[in-house]
N, C-alpha and C. Protein backbone atom coordinates (compact mmCIF):
# COMPACT_ATOMS: atom_id res chain seq x y z
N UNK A 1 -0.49 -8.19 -17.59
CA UNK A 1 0.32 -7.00 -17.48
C UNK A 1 0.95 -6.96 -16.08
N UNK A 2 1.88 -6.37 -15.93
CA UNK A 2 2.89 -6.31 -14.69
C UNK A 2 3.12 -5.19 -14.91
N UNK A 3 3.08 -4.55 -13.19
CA UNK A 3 3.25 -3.40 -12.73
C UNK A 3 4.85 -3.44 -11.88
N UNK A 4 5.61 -2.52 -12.53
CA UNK A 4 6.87 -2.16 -11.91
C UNK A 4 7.20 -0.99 -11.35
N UNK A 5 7.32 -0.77 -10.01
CA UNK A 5 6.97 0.67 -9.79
C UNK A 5 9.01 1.15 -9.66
N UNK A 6 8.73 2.29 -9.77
CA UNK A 6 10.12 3.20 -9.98
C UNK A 6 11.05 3.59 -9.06
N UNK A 7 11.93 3.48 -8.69
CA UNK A 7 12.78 4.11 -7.60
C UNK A 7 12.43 3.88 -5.87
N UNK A 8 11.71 4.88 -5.38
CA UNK A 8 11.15 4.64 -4.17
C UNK A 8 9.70 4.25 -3.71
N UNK A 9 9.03 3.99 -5.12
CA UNK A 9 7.61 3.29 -4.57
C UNK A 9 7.24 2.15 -4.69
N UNK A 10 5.80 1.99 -3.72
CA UNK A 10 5.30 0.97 -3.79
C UNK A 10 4.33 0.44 -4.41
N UNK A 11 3.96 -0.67 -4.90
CA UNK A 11 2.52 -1.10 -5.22
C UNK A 11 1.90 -2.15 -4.27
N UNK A 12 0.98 -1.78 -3.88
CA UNK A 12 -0.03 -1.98 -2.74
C UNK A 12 -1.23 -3.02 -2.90
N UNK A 13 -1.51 -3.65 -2.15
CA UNK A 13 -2.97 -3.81 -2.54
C UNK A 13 -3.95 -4.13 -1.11
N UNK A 14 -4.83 -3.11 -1.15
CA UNK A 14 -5.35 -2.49 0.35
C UNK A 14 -6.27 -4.24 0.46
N UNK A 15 -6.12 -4.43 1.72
CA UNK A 15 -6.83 -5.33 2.52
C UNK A 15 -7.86 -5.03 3.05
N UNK A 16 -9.42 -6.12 3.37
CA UNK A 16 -10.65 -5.66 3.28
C UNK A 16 -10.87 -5.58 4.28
N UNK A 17 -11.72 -4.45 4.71
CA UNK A 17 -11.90 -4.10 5.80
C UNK A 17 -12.94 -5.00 6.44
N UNK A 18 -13.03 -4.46 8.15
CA UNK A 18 -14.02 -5.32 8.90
C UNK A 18 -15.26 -5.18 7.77
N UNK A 19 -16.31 -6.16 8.31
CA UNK A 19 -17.28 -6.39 7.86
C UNK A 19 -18.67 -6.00 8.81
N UNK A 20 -17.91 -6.78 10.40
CA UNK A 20 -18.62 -6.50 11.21
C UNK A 20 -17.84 -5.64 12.64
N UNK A 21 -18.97 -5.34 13.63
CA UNK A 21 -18.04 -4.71 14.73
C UNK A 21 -17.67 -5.70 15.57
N UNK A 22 -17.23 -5.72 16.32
CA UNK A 22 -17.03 -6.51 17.73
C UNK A 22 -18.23 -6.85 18.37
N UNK A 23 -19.40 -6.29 18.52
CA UNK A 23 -20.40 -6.13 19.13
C UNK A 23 -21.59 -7.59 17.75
N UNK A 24 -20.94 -7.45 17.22
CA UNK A 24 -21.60 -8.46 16.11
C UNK A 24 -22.35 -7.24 14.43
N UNK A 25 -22.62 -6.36 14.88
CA UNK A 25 -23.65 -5.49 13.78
C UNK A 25 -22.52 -5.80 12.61
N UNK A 26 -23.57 -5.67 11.55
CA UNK A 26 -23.24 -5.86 10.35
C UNK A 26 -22.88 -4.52 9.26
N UNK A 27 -21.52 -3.71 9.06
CA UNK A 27 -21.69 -2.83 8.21
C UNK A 27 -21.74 -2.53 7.00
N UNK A 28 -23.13 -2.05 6.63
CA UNK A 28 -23.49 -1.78 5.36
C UNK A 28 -22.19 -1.25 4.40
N UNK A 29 -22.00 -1.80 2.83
CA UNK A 29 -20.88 -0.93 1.96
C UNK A 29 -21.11 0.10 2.10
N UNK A 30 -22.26 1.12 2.54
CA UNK A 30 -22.25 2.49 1.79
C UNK A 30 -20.96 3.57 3.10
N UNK A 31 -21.59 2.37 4.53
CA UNK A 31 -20.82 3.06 5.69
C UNK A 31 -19.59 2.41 5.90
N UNK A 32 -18.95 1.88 5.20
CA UNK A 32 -17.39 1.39 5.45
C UNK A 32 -16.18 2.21 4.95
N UNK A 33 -15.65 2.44 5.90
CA UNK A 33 -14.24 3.26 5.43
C UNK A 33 -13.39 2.58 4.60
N UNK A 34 -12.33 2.82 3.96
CA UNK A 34 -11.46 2.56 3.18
C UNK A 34 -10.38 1.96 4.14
N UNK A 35 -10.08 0.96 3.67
CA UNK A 35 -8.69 0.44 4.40
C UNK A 35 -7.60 1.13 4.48
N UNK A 36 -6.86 1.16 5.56
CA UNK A 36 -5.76 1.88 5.54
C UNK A 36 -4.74 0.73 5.76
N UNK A 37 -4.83 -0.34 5.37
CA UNK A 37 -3.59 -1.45 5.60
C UNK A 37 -3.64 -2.10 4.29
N UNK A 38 -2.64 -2.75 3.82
CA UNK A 38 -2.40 -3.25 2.96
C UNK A 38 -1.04 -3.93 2.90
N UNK A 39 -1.11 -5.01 1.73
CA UNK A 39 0.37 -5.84 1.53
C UNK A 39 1.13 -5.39 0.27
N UNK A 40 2.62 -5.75 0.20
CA UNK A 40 3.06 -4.87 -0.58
C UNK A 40 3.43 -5.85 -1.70
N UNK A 41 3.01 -5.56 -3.00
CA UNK A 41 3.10 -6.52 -4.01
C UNK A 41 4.85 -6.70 -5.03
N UNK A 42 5.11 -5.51 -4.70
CA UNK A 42 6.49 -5.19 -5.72
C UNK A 42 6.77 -4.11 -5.03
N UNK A 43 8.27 -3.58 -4.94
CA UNK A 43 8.96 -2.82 -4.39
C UNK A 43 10.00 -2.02 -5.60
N UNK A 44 10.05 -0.90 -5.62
CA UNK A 44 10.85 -0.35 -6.48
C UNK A 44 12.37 -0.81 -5.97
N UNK A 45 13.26 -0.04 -6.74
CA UNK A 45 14.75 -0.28 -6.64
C UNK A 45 15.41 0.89 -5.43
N UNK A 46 14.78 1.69 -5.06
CA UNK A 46 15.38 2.73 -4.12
C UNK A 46 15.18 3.95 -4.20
N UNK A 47 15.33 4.84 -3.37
CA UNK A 47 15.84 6.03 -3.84
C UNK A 47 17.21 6.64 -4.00
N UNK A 48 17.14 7.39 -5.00
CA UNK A 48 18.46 7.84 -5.25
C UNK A 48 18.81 9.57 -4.86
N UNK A 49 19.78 9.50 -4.22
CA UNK A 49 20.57 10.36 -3.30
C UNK A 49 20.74 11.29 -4.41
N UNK A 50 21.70 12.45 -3.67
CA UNK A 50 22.36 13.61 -4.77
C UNK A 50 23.38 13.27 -4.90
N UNK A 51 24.14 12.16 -4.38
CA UNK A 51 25.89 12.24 -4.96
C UNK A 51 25.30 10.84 -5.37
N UNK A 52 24.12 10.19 -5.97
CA UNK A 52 24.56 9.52 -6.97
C UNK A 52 24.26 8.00 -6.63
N UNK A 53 24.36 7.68 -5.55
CA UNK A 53 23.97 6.37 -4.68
C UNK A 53 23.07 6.15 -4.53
N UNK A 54 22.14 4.78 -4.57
CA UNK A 54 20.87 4.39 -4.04
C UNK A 54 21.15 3.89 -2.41
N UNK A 55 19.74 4.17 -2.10
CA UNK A 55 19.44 3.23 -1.14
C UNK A 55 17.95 3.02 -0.85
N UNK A 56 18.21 1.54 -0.22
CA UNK A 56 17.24 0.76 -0.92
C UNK A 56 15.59 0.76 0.59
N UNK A 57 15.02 0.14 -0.29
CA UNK A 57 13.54 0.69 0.58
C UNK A 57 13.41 -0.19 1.98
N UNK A 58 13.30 0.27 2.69
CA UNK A 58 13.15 -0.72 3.89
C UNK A 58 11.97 -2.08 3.71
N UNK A 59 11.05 -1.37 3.24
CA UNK A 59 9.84 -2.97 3.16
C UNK A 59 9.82 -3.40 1.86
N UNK A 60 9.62 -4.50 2.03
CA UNK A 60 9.92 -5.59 0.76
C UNK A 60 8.50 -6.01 0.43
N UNK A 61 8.51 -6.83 -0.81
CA UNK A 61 7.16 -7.45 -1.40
C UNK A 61 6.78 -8.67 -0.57
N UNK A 62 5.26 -8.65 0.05
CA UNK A 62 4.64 -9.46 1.15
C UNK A 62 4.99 -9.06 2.52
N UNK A 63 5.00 -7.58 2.91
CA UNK A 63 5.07 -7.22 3.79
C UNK A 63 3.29 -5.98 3.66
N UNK A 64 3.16 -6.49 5.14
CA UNK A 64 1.50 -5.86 5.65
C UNK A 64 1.94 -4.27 6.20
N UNK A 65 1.44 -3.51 5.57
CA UNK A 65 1.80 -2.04 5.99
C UNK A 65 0.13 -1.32 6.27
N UNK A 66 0.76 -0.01 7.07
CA UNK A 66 -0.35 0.86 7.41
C UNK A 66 -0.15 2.18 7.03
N UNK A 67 -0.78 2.62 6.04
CA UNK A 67 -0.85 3.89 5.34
C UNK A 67 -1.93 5.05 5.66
N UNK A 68 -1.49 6.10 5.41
CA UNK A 68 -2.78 7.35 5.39
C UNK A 68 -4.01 6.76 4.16
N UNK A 69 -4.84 8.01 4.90
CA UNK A 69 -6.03 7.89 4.45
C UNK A 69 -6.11 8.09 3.14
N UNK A 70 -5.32 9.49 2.92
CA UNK A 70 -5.55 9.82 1.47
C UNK A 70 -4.06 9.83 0.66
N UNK A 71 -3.24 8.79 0.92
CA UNK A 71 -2.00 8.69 0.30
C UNK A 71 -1.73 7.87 -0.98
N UNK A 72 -0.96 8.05 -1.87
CA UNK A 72 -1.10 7.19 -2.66
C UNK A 72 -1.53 7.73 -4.03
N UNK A 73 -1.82 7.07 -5.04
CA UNK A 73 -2.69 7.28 -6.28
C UNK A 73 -2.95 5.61 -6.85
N UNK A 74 -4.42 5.38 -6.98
CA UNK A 74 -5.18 4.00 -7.32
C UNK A 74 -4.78 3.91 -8.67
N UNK A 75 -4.63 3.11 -9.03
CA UNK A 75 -4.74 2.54 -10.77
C UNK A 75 -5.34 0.66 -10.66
N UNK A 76 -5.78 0.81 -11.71
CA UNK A 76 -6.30 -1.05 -11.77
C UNK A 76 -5.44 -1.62 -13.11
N UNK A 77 -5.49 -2.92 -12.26
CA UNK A 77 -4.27 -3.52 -12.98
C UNK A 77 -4.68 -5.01 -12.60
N UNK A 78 -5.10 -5.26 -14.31
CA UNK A 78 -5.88 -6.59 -14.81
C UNK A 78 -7.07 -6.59 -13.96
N UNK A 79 -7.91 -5.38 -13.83
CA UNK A 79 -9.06 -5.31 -13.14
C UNK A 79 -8.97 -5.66 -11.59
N UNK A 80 -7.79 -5.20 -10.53
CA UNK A 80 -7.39 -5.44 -9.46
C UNK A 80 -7.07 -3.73 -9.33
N UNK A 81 -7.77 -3.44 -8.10
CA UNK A 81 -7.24 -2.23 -7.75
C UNK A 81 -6.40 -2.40 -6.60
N UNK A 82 -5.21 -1.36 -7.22
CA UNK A 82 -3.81 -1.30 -6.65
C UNK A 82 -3.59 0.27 -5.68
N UNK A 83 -2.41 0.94 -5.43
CA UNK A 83 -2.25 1.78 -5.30
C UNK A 83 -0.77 2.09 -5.21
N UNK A 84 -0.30 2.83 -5.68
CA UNK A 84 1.01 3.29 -5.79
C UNK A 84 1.65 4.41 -4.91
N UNK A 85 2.50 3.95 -4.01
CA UNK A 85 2.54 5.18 -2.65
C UNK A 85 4.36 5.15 -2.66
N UNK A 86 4.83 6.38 -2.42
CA UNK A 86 5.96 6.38 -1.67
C UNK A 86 6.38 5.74 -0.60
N UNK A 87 7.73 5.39 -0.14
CA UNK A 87 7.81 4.81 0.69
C UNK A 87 7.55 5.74 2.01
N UNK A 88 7.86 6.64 1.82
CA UNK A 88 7.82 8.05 3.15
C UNK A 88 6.33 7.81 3.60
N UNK A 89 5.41 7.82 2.40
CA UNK A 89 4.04 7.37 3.10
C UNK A 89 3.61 6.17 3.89
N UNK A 90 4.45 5.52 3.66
CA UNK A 90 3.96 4.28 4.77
C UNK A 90 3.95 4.85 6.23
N UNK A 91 3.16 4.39 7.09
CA UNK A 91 3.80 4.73 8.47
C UNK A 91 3.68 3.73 9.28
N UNK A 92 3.51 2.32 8.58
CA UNK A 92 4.44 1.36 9.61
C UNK A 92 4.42 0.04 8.77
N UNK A 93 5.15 -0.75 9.45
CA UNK A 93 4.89 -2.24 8.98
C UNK A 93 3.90 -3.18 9.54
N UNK A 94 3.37 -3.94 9.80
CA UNK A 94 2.74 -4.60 10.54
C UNK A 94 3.69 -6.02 10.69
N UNK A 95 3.63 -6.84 12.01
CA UNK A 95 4.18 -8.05 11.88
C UNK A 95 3.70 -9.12 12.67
């Protein structure tokens, strides 16, 4: 199955977080935060204006972005969890 997302969003797929600190300690799953970075798998077609015109999303598919904490909405897709975010939610690219 293939995921095509609509107009101005994205489909995501969050990258794994540290494992360990700098210091070497090892963090347990129960204490690991949720990634807030991820690469972008498919890109919608744009958003569309009021007189009628698109324009198109600044980040493209295989670009590393950094998102909020709680942005987005998850769905799994072929047992891969994804997430589907606006582009407004991104708040940066990475490069």
């Amino acid at each position: 199955m293939k995921l095509r997302p609509l107009q101005d969003r994205l489909v995501v797929r969050r990258l794994d977080g540290e494992t360990t600190t700098k210091g070497g300690i090892i963090i347990p799953d129960s204490a690991k935060e949720r990634p807030l970075e991820g690469e972008v798998i498919a890109v919608g077609a744009g958003k569309r204006m009021d007189d009628g015109n698109t324009v198109a999303c600044d980040v493209k598919a295989g670009d590393r972005i950094l998102f909020g904490k709680y942005s987005g909405t998850e769905v799994q897709v072929e047992g891969v969890e994804h997430l589907i975010l606006r582009e407004d939610e991104v708040l940066g690219v990475i490069s």
